[in-house]
C-alpha atoms as a PDB file:
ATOM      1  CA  UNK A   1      -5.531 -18.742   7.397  1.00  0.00           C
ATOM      2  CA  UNK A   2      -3.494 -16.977  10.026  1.00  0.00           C
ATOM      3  CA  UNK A   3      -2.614 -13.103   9.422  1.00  0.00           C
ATOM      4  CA  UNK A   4       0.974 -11.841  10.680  1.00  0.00           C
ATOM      5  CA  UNK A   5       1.053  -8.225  11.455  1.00  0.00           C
ATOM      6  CA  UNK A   6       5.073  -7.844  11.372  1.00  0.00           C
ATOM      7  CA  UNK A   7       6.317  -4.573  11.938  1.00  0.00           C
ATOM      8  CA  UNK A   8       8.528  -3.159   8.334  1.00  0.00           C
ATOM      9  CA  UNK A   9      10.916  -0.171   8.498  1.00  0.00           C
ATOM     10  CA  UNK A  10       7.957   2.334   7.706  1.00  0.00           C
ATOM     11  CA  UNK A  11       4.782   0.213   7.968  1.00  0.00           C
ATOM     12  CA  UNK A  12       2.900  -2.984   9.075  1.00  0.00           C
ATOM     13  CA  UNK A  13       3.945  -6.287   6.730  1.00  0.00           C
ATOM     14  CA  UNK A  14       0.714  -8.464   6.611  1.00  0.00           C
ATOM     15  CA  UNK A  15       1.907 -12.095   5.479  1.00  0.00           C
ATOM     16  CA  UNK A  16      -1.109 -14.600   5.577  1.00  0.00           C
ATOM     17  CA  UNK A  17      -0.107 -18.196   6.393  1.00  0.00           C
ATOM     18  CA  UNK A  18      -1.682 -21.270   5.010  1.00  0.00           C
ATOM     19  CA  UNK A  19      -0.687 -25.006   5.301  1.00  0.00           C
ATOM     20  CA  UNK A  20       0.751 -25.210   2.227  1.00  0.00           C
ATOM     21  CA  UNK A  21       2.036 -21.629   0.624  1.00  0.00           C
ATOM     22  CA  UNK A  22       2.223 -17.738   2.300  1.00  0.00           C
ATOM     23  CA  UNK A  23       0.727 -14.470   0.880  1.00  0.00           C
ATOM     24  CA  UNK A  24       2.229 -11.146   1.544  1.00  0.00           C
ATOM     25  CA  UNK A  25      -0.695  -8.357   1.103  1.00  0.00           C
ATOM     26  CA  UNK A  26       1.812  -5.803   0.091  1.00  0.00           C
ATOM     27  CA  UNK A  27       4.930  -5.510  -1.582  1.00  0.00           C
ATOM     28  CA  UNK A  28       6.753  -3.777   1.869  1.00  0.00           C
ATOM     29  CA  UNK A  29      10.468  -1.733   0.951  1.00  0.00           C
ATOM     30  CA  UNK A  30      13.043  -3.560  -0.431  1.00  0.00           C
ATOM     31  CA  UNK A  31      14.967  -2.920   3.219  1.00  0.00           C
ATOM     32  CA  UNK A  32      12.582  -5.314   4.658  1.00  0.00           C
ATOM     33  CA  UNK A  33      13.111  -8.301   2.519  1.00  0.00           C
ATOM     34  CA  UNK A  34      16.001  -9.728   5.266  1.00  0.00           C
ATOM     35  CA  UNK A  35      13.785  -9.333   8.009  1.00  0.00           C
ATOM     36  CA  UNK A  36      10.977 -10.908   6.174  1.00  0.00           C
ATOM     37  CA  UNK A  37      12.958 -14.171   5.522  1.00  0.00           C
ATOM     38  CA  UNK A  38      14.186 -14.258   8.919  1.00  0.00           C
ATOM     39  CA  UNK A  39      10.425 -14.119   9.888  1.00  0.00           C
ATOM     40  CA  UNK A  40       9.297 -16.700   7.356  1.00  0.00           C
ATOM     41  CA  UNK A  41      12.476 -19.376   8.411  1.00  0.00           C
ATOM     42  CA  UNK A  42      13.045 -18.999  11.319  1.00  0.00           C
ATOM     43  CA  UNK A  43       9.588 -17.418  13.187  1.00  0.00           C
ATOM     44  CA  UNK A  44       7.077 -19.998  11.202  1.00  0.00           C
ATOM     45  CA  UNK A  45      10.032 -22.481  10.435  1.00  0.00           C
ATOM     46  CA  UNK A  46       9.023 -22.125   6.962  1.00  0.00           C
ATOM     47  CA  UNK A  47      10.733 -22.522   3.139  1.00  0.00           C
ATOM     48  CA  UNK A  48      11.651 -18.692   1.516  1.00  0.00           C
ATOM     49  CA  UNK A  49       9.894 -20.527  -1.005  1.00  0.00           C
ATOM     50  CA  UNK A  50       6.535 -21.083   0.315  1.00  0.00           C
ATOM     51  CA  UNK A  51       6.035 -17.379  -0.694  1.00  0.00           C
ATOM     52  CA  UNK A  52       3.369 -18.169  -3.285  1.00  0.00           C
ATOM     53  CA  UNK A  53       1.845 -14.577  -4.338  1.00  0.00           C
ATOM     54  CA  UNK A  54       3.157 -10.942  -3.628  1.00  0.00           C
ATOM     55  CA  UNK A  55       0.281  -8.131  -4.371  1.00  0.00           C
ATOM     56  CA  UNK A  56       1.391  -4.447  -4.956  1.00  0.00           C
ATOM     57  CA  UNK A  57      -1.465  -2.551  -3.709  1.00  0.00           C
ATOM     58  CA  UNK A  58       0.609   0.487  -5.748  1.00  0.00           C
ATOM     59  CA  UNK A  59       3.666   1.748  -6.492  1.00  0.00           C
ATOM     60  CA  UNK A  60       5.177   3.195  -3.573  1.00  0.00           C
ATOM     61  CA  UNK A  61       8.519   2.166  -2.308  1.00  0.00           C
ATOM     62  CA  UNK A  62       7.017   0.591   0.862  1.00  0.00           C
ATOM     63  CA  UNK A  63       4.326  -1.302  -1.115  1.00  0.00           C
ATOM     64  CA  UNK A  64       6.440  -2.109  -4.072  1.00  0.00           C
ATOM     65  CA  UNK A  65       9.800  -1.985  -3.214  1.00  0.00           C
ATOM     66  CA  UNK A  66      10.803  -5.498  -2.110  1.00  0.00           C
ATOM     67  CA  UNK A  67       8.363  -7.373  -4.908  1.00  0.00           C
ATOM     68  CA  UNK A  68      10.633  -7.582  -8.043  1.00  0.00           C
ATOM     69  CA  UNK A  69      13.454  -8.820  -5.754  1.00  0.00           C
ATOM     70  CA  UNK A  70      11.643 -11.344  -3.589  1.00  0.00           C
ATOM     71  CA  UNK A  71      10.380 -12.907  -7.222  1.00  0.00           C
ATOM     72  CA  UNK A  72      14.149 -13.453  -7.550  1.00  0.00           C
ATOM     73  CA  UNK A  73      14.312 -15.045  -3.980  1.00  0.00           C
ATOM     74  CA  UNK A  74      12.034 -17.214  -4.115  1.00  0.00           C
ATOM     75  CA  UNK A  75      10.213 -17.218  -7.541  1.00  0.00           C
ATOM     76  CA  UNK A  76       6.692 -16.181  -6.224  1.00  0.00           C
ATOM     77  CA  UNK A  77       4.334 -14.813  -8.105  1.00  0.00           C
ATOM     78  CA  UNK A  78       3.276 -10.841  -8.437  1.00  0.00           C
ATOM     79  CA  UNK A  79       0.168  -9.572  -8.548  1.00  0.00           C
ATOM     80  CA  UNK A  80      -1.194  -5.727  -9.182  1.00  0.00           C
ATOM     81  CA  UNK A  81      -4.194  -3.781 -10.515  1.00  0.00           C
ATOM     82  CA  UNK A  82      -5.245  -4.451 -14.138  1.00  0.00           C
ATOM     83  CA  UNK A  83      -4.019  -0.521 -15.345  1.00  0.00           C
ATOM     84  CA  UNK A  84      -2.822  -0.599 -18.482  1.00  0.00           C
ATOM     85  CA  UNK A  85       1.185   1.856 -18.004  1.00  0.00           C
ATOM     86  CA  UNK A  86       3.566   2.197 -15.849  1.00  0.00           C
ATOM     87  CA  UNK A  87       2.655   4.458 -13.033  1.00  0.00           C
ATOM     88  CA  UNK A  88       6.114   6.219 -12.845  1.00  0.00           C
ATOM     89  CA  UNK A  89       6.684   6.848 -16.909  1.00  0.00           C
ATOM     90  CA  UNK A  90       7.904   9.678 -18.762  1.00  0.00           C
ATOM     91  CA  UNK A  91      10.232  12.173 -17.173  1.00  0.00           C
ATOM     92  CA  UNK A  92       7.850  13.326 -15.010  1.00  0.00           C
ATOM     93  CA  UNK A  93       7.174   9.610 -13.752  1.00  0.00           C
ATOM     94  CA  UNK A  94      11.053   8.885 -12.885  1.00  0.00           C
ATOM     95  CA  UNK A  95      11.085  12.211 -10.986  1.00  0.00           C
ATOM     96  CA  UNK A  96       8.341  11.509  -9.006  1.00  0.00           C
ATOM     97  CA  UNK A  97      10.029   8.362  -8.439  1.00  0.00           C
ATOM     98  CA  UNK A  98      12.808   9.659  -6.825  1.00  0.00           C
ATOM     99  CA  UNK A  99      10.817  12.239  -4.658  1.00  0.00           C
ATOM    100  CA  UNK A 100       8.820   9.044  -3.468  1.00  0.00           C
ATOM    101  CA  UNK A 101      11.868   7.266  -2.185  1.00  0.00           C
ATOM    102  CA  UNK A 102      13.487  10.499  -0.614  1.00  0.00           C
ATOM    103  CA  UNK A 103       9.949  10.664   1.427  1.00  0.00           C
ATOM    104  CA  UNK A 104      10.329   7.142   2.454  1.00  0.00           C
ATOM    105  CA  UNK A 105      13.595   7.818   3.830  1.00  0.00           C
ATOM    106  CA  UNK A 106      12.354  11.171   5.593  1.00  0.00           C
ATOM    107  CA  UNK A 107       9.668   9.299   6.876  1.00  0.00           C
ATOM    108  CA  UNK A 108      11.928   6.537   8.479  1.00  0.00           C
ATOM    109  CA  UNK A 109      14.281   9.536   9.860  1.00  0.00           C
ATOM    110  CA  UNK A 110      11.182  11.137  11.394  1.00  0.00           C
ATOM    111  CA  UNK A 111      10.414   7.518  13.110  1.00  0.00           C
ATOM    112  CA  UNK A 112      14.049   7.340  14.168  1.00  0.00           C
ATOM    113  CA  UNK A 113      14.887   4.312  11.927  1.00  0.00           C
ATOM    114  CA  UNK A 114      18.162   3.377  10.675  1.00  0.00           C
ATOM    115  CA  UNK A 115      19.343   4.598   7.138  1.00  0.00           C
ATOM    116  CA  UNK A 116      19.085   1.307   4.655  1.00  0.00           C
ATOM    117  CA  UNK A 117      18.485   1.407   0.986  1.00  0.00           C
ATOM    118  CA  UNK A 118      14.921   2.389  -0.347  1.00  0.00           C
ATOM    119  CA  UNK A 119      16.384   1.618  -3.733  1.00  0.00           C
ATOM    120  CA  UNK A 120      13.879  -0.552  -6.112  1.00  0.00           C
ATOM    121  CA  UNK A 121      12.681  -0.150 -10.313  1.00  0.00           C
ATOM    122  CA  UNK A 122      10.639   2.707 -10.966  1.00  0.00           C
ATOM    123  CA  UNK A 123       8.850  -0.194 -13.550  1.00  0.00           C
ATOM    124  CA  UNK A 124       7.445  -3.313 -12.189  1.00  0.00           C
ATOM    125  CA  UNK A 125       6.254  -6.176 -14.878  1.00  0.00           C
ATOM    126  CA  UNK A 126       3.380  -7.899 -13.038  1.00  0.00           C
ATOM    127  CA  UNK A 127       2.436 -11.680 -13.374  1.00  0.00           C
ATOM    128  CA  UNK A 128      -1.101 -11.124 -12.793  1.00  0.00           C
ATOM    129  CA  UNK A 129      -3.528  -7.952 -13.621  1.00  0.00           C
ATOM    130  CA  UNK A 130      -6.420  -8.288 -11.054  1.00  0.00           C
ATOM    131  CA  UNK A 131     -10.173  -6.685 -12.200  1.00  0.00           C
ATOM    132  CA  UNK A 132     -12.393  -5.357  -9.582  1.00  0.00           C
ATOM    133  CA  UNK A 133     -13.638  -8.134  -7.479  1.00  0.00           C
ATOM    134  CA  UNK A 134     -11.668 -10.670  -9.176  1.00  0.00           C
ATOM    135  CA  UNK A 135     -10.217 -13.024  -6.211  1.00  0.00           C
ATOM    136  CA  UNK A 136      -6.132 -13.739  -6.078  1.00  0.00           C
ATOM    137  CA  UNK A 137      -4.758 -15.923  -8.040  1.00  0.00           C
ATOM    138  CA  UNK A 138      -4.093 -18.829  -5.712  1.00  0.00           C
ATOM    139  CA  UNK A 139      -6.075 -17.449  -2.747  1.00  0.00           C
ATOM    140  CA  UNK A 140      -9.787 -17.588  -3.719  1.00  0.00           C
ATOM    141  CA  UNK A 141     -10.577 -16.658   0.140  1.00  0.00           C
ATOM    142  CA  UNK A 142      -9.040 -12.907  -0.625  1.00  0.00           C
ATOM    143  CA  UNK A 143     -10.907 -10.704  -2.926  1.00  0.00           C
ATOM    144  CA  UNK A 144      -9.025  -7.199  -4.723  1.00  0.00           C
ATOM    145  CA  UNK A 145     -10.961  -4.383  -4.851  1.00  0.00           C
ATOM    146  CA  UNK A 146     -10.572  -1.230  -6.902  1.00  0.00           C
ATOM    147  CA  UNK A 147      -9.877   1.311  -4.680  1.00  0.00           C
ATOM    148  CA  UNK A 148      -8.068   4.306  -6.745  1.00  0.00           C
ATOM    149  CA  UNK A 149      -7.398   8.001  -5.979  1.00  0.00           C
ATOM    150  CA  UNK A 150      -4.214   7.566  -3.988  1.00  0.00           C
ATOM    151  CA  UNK A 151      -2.543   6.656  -7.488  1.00  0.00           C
ATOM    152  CA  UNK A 152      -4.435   5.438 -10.465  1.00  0.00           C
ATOM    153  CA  UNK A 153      -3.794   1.839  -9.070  1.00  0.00           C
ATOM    154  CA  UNK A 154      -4.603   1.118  -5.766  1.00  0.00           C
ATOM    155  CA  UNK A 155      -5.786  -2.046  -4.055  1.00  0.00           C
ATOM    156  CA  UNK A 156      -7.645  -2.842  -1.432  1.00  0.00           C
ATOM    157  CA  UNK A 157      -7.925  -6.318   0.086  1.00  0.00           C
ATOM    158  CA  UNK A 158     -11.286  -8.201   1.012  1.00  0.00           C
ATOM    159  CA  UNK A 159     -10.631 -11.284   3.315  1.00  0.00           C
ATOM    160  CA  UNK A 160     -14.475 -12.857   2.657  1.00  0.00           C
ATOM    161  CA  UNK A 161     -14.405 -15.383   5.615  1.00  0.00           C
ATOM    162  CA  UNK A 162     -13.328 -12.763   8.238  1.00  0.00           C
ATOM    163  CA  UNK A 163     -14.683  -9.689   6.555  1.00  0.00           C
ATOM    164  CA  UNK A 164     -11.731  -7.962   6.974  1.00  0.00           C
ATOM    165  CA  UNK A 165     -10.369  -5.370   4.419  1.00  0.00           C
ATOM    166  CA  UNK A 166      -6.402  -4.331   4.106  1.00  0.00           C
ATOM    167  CA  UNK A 167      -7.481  -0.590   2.812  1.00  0.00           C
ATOM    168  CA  UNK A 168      -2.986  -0.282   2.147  1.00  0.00           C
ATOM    169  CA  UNK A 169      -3.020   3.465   2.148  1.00  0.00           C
ATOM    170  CA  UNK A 170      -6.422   4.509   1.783  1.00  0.00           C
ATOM    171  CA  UNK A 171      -7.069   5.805   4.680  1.00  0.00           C
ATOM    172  CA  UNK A 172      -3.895   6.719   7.499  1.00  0.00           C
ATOM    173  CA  UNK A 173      -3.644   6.725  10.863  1.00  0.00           C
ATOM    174  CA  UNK A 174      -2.022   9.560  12.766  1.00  0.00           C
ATOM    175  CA  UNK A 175      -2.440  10.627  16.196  1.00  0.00           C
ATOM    176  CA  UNK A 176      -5.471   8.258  16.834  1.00  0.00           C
ATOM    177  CA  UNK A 177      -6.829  10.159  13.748  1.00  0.00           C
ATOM    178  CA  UNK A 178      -7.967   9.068  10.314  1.00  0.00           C
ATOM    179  CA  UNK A 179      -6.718  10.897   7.748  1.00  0.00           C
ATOM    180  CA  UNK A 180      -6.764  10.814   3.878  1.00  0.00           C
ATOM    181  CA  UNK A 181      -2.981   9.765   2.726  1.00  0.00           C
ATOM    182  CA  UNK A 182      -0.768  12.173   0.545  1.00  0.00           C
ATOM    183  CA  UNK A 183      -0.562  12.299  -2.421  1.00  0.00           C
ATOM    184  CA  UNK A 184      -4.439  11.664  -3.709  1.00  0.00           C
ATOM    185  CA  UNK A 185      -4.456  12.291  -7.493  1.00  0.00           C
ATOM    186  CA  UNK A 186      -7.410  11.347  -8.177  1.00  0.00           C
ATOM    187  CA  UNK A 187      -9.958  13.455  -5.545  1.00  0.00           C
ATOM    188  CA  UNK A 188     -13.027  12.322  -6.978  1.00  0.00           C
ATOM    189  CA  UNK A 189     -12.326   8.614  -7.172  1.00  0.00           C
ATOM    190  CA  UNK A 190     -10.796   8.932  -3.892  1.00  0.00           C
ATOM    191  CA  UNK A 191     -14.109   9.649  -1.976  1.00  0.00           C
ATOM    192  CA  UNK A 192     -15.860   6.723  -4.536  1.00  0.00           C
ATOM    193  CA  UNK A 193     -13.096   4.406  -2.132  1.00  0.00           C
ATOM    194  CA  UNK A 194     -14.101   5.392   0.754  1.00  0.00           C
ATOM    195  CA  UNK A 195     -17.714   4.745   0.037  1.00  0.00           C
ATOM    196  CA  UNK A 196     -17.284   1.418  -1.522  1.00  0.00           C
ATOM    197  CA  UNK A 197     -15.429   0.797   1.570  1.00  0.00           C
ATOM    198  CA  UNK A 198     -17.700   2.024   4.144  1.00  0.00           C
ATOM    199  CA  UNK A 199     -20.987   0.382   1.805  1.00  0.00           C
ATOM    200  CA  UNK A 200     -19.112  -3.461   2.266  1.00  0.00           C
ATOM    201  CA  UNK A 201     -19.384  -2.812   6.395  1.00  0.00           C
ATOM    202  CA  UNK A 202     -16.198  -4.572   7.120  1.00  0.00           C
ATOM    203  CA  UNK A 203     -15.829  -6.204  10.702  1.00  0.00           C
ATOM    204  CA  UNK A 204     -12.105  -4.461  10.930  1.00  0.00           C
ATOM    205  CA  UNK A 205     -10.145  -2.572   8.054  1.00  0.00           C
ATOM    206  CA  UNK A 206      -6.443  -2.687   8.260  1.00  0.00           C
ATOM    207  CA  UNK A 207      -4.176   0.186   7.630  1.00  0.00           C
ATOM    208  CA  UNK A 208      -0.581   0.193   6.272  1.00  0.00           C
ATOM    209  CA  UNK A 209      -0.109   2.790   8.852  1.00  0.00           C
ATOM    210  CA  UNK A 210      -1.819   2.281  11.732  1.00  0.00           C
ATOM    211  CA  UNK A 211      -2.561  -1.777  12.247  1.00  0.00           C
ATOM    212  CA  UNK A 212      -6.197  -3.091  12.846  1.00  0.00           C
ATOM    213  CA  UNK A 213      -9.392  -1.029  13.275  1.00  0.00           C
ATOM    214  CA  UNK A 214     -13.019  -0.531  13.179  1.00  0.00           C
ATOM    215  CA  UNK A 215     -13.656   3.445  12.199  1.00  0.00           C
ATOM    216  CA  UNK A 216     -16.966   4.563  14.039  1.00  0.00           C
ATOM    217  CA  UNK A 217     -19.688   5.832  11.234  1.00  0.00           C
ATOM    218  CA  UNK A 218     -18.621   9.528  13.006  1.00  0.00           C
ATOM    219  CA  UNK A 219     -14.980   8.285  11.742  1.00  0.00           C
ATOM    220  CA  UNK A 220     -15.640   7.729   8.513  1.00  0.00           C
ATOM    221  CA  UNK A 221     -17.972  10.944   8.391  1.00  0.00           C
ATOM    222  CA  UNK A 222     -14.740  12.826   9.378  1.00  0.00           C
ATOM    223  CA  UNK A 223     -12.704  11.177   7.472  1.00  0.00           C
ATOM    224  CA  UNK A 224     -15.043  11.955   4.194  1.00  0.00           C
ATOM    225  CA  UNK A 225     -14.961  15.768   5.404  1.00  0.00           C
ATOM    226  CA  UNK A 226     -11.246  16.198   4.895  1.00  0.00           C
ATOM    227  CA  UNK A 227     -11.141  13.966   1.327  1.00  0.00           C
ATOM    228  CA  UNK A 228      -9.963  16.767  -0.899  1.00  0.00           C
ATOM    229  CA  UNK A 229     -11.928  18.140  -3.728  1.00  0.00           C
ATOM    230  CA  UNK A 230      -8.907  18.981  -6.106  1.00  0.00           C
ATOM    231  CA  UNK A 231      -5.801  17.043  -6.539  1.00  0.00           C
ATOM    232  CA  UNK A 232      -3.030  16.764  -3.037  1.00  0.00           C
ATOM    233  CA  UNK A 233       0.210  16.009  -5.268  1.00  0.00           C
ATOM    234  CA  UNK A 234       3.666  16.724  -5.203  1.00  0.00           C
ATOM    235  CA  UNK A 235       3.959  19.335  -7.670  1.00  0.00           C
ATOM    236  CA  UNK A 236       1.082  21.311  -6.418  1.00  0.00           C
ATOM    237  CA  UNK A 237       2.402  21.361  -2.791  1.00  0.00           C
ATOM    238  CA  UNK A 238       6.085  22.592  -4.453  1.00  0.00           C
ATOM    239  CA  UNK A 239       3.787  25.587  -6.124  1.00  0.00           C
ATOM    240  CA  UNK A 240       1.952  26.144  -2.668  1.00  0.00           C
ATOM    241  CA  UNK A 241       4.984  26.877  -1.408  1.00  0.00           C
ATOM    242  CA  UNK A 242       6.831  28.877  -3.448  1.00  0.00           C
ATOM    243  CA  UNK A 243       3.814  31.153  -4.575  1.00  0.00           C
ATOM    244  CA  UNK A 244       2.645  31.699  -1.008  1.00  0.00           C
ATOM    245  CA  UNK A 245       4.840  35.134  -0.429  1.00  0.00           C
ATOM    246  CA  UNK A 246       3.436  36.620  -3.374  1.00  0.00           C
ATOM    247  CA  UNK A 247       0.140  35.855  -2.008  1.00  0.00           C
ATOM    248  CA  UNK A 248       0.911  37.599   1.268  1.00  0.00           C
ATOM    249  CA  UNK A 249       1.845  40.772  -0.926  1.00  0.00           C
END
């Protein structure tokens, strides 16, 4: 197995390549599917088609938003945490869904990328619901591990042979500082992550944002000191905001 760290519109693309078929660890933004092919044919000199199995570590537009599409492309296979719902339901759900795309886009402003559409379903039907230490479908090498509090979905990825884990947005990178991502819903099952993470001792974890690396014990010390206790969401940072004048009063 060879890992490609390929650099998407808003984060790193991790595609492993085998003899015979290619994984992609995450489902990237739907803006990066024409780079990805060009990668794929042209770069490896490789079928669209060998694209065997997509996982959606969650439902974010730059970990879901090129899956449903690139099914189309080249009929693979997608894979995503056995959770029973859609994560973006009700009216609640689609509105969220909209606010996630607009921060994609601010996000790619801030890194001074080019507008292209974020666009992608708010509801993804998934060929595959992995359990907690159930290995992919097709890739018995790669083991999925439950690793919720970002959303109510998240994945992590185990490589056994290397000992490597893709964490997706677990944990963030910023400044040459690890951080806990925004939003966490789930506070409490956050932190149970990060110490089922830190428990497995992996050789290297690898970040959506932020590539390759091995978090000192004092890292992940720090990194546990900033996990919040109550909920970081969307709506509560809307309320922080409005409400803070009347607290100065």
């Amino acid at each position: 197995m060879k890992l490609h760290h390929i650099d998407g519109h808003i984060q790193t693309i991790l595609l492993a390549e085998y003899p015979d078929k290619l994984l992609l660890l995450d489902g990237c933004c739907r803006s990066d599917i024409s780079m990805l092919k060009h990668f794929i044919t042209k770069t490896l000199q490789r079928p669209f088609h060998d694209l065997s199995l997509v996982v959606v570590t969650h439902m974010h537009p730059d970990h879901a938003g090129a899956a449903d599409k690139l099914r189309k492309l080249t009929g693979c296979k997608i894979a995503t945490a056995n959770v029973s719902g859609q994560w973006y339901s009700g009216i609640d759900g689609r509105l969220m869904h909209l606010t996630d795309i607009f921060l994609a886009k601010w996000v790619a402003k801030r890194m001074k990328k080019p507008r292209m559409n974020f666009w992608y379903s708010s509801q993804l039907i998934a060929d595959y619901k992995l359990n907690d230490s159930e290995p992919l479908p097709g890739f018995s090498d790669w083991i999925a591990l439950a690793t919720q509090g970002h959303t109510d979905r998240d994945l992590s990825l185990h490589h056994i042979p290397s000992n490597k884990i893709y964490v997706a947005d677990l944990i963030v990178k910023v400044k040459n500082k690890f951080i806990p991502p925004f939003p966490i819903f789930y506070p409490n099952r956050y932190r149970a992550s990060l110490h089922k993470i830190i428990k497995l001792e992996p050789k290297s974890i690898i970040l959506a944002h932020g590539g390759e690396v091995t978090p000192t014990e004092d890292d992940y010390q720090h990194l546990l000191s900033l996990a919040p206790k109550i909920p970081k969401t969307h709506w509560r940072s809307v309320k922080a905001r409005l409400f803070k004048p009347f607290k100065k009063s």
